[in-house]
N, C-alpha and C. Protein backbone atom coordinates (compact mmCIF):
# COMPACT_ATOMS: atom_id res chain seq x y z
N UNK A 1 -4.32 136.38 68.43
CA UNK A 1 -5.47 136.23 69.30
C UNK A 1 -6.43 137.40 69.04
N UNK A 2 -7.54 136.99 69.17
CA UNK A 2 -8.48 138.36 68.93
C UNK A 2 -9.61 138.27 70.22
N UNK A 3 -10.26 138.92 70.93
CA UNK A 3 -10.96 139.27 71.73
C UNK A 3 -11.76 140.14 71.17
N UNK A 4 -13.18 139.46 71.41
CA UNK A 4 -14.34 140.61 70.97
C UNK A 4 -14.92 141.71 72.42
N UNK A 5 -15.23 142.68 71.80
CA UNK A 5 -15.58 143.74 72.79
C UNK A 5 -16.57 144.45 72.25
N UNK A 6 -17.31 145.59 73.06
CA UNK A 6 -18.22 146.43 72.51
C UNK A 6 -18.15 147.38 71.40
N UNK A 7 -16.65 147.86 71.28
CA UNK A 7 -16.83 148.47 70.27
C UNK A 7 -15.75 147.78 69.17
N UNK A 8 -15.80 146.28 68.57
CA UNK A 8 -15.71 145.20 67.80
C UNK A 8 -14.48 144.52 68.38
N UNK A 9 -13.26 144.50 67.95
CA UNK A 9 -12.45 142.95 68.02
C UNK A 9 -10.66 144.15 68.51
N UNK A 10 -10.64 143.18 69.33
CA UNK A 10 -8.84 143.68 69.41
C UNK A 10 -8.57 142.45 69.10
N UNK A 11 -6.79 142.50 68.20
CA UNK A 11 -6.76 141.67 67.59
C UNK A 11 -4.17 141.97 68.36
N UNK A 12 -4.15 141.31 68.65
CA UNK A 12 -2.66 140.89 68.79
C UNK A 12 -2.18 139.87 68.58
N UNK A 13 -0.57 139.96 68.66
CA UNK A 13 0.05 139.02 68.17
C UNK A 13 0.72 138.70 69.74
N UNK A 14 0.72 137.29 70.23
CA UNK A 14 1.82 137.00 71.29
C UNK A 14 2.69 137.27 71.13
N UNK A 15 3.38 137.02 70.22
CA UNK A 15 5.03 137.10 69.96
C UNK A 15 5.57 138.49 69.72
N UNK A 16 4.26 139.45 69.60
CA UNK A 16 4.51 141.00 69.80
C UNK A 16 5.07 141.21 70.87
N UNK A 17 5.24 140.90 72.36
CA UNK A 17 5.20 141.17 73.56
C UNK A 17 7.02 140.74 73.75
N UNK A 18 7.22 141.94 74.53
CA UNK A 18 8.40 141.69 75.14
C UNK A 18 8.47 142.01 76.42
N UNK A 19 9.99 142.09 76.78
CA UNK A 19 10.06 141.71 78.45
C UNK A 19 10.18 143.25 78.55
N UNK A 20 10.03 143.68 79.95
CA UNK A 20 10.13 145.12 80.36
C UNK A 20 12.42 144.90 80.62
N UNK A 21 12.62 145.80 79.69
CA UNK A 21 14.33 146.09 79.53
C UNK A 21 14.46 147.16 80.17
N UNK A 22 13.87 147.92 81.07
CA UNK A 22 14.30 149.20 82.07
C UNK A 22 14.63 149.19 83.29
N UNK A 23 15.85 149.18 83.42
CA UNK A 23 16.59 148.69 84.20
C UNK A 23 16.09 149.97 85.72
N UNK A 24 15.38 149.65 86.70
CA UNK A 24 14.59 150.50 87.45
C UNK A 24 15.72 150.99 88.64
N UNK A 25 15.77 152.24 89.13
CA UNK A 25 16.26 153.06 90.01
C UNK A 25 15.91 152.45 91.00
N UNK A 26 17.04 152.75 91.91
CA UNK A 26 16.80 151.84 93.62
C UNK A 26 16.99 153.13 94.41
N UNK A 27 16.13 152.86 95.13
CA UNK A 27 16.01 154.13 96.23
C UNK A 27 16.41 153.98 97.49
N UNK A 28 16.87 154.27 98.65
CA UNK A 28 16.44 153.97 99.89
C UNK A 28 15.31 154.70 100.72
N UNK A 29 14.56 154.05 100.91
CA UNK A 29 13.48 154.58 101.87
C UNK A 29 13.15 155.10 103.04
N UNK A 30 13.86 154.29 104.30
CA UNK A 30 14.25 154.52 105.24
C UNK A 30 15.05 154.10 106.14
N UNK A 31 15.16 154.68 107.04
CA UNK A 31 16.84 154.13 108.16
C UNK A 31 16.00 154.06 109.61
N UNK A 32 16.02 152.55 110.17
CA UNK A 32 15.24 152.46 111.63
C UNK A 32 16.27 152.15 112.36
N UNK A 33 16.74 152.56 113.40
CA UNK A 33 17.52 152.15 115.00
C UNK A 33 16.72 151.74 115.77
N UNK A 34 16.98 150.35 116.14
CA UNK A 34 16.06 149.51 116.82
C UNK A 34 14.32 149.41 116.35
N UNK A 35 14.27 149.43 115.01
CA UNK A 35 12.88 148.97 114.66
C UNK A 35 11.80 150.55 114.67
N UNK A 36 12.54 151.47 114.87
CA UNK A 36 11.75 152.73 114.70
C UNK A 36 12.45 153.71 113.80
N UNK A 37 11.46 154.65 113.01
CA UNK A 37 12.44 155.43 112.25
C UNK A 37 13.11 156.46 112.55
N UNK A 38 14.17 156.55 111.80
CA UNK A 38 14.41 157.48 112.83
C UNK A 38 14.25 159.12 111.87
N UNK A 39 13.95 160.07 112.57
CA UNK A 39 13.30 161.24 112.17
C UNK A 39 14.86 162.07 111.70
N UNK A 40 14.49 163.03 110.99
CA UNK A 40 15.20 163.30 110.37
C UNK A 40 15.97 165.22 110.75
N UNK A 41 17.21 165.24 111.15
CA UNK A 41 17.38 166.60 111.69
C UNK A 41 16.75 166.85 112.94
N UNK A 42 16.47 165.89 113.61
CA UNK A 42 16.04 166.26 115.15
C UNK A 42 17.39 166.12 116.36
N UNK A 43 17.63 166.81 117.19
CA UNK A 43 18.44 166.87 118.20
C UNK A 43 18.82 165.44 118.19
N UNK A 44 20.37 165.22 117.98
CA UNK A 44 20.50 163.71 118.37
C UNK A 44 20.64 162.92 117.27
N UNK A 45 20.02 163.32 116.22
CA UNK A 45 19.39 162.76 115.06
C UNK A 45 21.02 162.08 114.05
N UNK A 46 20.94 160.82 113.37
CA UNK A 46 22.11 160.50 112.66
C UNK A 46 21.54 160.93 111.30
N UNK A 47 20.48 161.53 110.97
CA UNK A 47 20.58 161.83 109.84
C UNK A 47 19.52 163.46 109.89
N UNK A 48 20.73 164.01 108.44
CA UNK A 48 20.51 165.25 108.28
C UNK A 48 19.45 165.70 107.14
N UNK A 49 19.53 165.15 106.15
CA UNK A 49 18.57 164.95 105.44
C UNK A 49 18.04 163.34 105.01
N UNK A 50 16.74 163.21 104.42
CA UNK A 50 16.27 161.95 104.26
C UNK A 50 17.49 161.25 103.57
N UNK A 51 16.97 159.64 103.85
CA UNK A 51 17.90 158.66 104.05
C UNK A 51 18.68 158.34 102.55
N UNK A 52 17.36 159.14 101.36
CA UNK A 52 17.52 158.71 99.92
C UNK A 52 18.80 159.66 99.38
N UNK A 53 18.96 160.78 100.84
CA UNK A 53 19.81 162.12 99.93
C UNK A 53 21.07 161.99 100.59
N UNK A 54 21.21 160.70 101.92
CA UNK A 54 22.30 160.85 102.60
C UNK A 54 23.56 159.88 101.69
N UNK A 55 24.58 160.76 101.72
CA UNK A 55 25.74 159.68 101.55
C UNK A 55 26.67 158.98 101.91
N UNK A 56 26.91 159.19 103.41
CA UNK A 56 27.20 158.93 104.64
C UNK A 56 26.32 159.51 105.48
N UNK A 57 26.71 158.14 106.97
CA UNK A 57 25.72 158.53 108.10
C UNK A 57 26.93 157.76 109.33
N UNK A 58 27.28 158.53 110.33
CA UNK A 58 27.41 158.00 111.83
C UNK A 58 26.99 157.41 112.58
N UNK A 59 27.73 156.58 112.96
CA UNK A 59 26.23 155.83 114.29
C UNK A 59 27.50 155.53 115.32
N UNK A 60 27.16 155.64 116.63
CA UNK A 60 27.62 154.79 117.78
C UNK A 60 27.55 153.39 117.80
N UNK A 61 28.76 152.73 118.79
CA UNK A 61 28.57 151.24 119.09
C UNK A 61 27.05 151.06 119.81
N UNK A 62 26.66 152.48 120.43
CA UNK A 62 25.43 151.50 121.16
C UNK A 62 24.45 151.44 119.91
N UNK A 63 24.42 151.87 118.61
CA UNK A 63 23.15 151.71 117.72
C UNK A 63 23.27 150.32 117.11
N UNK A 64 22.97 149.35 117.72
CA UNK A 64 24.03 147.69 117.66
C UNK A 64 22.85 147.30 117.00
N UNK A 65 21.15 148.03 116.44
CA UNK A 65 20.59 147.74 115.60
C UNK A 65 20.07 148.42 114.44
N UNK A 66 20.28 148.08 113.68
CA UNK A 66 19.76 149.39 112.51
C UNK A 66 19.25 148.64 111.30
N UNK A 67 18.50 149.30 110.77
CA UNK A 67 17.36 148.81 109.01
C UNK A 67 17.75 149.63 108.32
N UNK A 68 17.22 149.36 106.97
CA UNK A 68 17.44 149.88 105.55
C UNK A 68 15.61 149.48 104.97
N UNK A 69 15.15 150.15 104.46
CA UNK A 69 14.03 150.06 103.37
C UNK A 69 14.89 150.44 102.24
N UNK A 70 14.27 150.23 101.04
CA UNK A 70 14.38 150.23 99.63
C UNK A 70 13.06 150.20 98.95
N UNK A 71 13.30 150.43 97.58
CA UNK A 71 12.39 150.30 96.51
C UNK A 71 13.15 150.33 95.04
N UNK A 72 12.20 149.36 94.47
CA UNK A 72 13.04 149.30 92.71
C UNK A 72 12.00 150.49 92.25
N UNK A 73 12.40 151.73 91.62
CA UNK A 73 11.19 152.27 91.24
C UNK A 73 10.83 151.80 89.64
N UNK A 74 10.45 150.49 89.77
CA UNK A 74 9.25 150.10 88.68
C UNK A 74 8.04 149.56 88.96
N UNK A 75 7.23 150.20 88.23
CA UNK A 75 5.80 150.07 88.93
C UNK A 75 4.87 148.90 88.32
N UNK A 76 5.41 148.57 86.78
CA UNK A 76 4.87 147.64 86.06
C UNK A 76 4.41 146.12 87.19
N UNK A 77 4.94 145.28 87.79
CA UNK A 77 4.14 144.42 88.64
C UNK A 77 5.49 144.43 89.59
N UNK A 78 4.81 145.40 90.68
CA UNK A 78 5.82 145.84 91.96
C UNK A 78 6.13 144.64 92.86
N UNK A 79 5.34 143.89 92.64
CA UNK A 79 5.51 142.32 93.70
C UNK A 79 6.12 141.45 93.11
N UNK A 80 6.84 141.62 91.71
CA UNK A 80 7.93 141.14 91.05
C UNK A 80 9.43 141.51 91.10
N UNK A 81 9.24 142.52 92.03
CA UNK A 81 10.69 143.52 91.69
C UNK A 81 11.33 142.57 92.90
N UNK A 82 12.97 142.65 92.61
CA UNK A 82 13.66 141.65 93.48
C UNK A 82 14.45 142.37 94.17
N UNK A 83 15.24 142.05 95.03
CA UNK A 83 16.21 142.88 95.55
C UNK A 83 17.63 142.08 96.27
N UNK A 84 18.63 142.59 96.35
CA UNK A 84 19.76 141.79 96.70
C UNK A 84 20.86 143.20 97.77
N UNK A 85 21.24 142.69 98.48
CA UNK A 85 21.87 143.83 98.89
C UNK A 85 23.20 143.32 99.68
N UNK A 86 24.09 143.97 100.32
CA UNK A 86 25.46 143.62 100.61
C UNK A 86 26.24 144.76 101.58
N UNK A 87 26.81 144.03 102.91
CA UNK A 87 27.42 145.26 103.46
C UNK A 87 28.55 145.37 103.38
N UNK A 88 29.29 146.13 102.61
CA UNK A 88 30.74 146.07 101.69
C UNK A 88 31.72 145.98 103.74
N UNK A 89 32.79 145.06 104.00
CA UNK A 89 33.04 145.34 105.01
C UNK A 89 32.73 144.20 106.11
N UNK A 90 31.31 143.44 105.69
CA UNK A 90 30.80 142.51 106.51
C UNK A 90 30.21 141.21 105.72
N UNK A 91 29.68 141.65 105.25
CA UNK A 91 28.83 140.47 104.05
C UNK A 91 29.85 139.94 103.09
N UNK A 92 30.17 138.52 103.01
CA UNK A 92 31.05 138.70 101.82
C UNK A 92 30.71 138.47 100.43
N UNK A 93 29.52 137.76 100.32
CA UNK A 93 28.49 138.19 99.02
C UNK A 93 27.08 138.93 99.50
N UNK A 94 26.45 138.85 97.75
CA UNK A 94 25.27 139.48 97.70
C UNK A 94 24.29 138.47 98.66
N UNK A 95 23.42 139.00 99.69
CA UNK A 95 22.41 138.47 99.40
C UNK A 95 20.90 138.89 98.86
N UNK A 96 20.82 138.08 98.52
CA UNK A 96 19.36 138.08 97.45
C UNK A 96 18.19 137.83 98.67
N UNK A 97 17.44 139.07 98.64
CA UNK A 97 16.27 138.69 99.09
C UNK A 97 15.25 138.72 98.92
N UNK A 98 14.75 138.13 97.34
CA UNK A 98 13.68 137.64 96.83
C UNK A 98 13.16 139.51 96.56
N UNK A 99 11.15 139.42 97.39
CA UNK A 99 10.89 140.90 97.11
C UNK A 99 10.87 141.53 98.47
N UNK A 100 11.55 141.05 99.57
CA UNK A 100 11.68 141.47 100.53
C UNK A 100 12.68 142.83 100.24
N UNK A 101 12.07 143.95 100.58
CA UNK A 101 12.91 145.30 100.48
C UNK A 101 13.21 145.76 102.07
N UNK A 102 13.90 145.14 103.07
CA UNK A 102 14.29 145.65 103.83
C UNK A 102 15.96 144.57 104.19
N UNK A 103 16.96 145.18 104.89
CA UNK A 103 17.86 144.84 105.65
C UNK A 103 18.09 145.19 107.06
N UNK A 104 18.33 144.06 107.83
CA UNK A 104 18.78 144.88 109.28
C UNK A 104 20.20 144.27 109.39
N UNK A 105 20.93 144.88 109.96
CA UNK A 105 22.16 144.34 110.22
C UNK A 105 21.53 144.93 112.25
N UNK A 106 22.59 143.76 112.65
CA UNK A 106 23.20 143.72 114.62
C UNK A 106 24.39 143.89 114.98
N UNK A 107 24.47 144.61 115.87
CA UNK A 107 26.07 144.29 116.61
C UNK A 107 27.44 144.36 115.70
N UNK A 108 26.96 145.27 114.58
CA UNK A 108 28.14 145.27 113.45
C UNK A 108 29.67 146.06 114.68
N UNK A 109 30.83 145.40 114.24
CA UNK A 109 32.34 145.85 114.63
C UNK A 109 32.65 147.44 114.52
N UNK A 110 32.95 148.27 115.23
CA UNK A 110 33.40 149.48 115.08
C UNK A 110 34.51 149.36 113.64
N UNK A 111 34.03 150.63 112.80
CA UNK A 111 34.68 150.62 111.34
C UNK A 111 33.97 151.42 110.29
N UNK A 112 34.29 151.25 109.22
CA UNK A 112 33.55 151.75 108.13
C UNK A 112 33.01 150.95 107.19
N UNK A 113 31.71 150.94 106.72
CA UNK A 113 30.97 149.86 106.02
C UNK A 113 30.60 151.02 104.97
N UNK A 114 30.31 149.67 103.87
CA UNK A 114 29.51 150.82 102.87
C UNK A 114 28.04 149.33 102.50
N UNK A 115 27.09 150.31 102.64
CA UNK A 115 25.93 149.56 102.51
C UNK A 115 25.60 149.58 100.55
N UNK A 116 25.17 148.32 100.20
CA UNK A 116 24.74 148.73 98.71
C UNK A 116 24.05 148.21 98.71
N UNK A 117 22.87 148.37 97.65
CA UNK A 117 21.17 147.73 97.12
C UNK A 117 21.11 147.44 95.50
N UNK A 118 20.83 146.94 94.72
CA UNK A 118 20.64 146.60 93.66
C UNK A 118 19.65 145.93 93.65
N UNK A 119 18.75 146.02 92.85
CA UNK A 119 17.16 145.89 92.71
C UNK A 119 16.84 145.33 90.95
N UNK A 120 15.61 144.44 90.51
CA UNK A 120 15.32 144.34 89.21
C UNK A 120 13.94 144.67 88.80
N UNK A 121 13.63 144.75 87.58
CA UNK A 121 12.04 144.99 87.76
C UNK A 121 11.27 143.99 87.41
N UNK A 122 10.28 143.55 87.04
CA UNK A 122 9.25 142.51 87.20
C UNK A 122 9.55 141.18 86.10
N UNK A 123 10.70 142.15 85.07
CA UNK A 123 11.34 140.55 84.27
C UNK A 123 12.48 140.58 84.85
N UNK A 124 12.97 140.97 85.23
CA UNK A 124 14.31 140.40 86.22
C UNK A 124 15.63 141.33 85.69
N UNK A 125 15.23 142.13 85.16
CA UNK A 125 16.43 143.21 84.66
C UNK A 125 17.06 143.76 85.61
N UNK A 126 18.42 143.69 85.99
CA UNK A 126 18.62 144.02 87.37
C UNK A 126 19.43 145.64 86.77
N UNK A 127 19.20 146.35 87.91
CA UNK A 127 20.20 147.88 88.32
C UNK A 127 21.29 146.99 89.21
N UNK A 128 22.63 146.78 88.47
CA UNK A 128 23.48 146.42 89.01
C UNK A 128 24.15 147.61 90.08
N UNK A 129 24.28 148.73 89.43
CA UNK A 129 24.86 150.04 90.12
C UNK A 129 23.81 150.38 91.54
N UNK A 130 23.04 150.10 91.30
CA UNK A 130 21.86 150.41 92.28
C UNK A 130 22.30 151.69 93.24
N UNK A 131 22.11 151.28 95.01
CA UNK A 131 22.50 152.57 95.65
C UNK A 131 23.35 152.35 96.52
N UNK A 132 24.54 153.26 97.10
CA UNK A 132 25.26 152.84 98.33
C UNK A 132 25.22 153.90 98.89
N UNK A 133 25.43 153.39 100.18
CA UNK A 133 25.68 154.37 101.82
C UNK A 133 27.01 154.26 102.44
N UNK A 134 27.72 155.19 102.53
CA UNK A 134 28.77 154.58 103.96
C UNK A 134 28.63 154.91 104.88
N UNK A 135 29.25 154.04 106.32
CA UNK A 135 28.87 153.96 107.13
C UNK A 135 29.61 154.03 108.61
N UNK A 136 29.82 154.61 109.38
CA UNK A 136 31.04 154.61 110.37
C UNK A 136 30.31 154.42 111.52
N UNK A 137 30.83 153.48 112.09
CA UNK A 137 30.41 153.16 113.38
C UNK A 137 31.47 153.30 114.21
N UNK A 138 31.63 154.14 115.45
CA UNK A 138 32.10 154.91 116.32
C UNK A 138 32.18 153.91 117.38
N UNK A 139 33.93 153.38 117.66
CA UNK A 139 34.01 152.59 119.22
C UNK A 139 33.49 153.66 120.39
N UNK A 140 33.33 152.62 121.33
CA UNK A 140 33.44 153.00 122.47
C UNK A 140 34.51 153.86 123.10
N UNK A 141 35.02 154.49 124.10
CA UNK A 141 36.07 155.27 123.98
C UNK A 141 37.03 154.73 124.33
N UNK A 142 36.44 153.24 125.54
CA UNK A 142 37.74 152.71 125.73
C UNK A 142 38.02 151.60 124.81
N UNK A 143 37.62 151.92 123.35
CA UNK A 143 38.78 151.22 122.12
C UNK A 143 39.31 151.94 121.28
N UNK A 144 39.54 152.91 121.56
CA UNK A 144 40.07 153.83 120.82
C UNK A 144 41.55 154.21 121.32
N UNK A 145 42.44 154.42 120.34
CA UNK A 145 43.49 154.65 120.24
C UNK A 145 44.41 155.71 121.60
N UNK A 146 43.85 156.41 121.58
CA UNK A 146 43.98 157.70 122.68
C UNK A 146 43.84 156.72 123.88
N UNK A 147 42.75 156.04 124.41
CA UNK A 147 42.65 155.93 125.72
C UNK A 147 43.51 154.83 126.02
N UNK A 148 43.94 154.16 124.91
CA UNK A 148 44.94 152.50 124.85
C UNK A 148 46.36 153.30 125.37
N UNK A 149 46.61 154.45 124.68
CA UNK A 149 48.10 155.44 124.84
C UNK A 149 47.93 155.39 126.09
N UNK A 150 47.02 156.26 127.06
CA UNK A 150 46.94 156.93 128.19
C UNK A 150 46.91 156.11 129.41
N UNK A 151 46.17 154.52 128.65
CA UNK A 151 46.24 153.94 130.05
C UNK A 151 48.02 152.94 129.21
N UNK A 152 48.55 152.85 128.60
CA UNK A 152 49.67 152.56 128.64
C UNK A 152 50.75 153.53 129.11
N UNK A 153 49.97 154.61 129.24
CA UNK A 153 51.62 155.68 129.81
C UNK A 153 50.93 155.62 131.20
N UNK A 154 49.23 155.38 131.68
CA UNK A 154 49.49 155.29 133.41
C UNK A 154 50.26 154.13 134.09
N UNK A 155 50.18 153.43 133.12
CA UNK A 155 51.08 152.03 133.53
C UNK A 155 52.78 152.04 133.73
N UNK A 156 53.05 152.67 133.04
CA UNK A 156 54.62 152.71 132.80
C UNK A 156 54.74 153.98 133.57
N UNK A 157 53.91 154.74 134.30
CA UNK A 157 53.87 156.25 135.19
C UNK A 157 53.79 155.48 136.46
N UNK A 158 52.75 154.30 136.82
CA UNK A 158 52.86 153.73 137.78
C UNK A 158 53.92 152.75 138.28
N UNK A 159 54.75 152.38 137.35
CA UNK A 159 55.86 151.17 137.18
C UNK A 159 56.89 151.89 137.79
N UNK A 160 56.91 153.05 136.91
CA UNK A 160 58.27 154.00 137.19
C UNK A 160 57.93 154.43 138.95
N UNK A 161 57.27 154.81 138.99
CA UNK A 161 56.50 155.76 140.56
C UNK A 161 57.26 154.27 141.34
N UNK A 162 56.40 153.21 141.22
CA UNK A 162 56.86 152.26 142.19
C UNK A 162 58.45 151.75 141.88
N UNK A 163 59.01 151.58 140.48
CA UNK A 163 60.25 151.74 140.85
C UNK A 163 61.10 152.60 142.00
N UNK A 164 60.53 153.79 141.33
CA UNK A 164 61.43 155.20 142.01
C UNK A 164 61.23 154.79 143.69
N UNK A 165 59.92 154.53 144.29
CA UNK A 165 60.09 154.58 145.47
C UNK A 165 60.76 153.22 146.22
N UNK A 166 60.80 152.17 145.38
CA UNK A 166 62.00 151.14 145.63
C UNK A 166 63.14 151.17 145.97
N UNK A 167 63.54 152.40 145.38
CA UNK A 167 65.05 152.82 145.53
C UNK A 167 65.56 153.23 146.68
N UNK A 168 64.18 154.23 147.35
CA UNK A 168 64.41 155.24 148.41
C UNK A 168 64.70 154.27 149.24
């Protein structure tokens, strides 16, 4: 093909052209609890440094909502880049969500999750390795192990008590 211009002719071949093969870095962007972000190292705060440098993060049962942003960093046609992501723990495949770069998970089970992202760039080359997070979500206290003991020994403290005074 040749195209004339002002200063004379560019001249290429189609079949010169190939696909972009760079397989693009996945980032995470940010971490929202209930639809806001959440700031980073503030009193209270589940995260200590930004969300891209954390490798674990804590949360309580009451944070029963939380997001993920992402990015593929390729810039060649950014509204091509795809993304798929998975919560190791809950999800039992990938899902693919087109160029939508966000996840929210709800009401996830007290446990440990590991969040992962894998991203492609505008020909579809995917970062299989992409990025992961883990994740611990903290029961309530009365599901936790300790308080199950304590109210099973007030029970068998109260059984015995009312035995014992049966006797008298």
């Amino acid at each position: 093909l040749a195209f004339g211009g002002g200063n004379g002719f560019d001249i290429f071949n189609p079949e010169d052209l190939s696909d972009n093969q760079i397989k693009p870095n996945v980032v995470l962007t940010d971490f929202l609890l209930f639809n806001k972000t959440v700031p980073i190292s503030e009193n209270g705060s589940v995260l200590n440094k930004s969300i891209s440098l954390e490798k674990e993060i804590g949360l309580s049962y009451k944070d029963s909502v939380f997001s993920f942003e992402f990015v593929s960093l390729d810039f060649t046609v950014p509204g091509k880049n795809l993304y798929a992501y998975k919560m190791t723990g809950f999800d039992k495949d990938w899902v693919y969500s087109g160029n939508n770069n966000q996840a929210t998970y709800t009401n996830l089970d007290p446990g440990e999750y590991i969040f992962r992202v894998k991203g492609s760039n505008n020909d579809g080359i995917w970062n299989e390795e992409g990025v992961s997070l883990k994740i611990k979500i903290k029961p309530p206290f009365w599901k936790t192990l300790w308080f199950k003991g304590m109210g099973m020994m007030a029970v068998a403290g109260t059984a015995a008590s009312f035995y014992n005074n049966k006797l008298k």
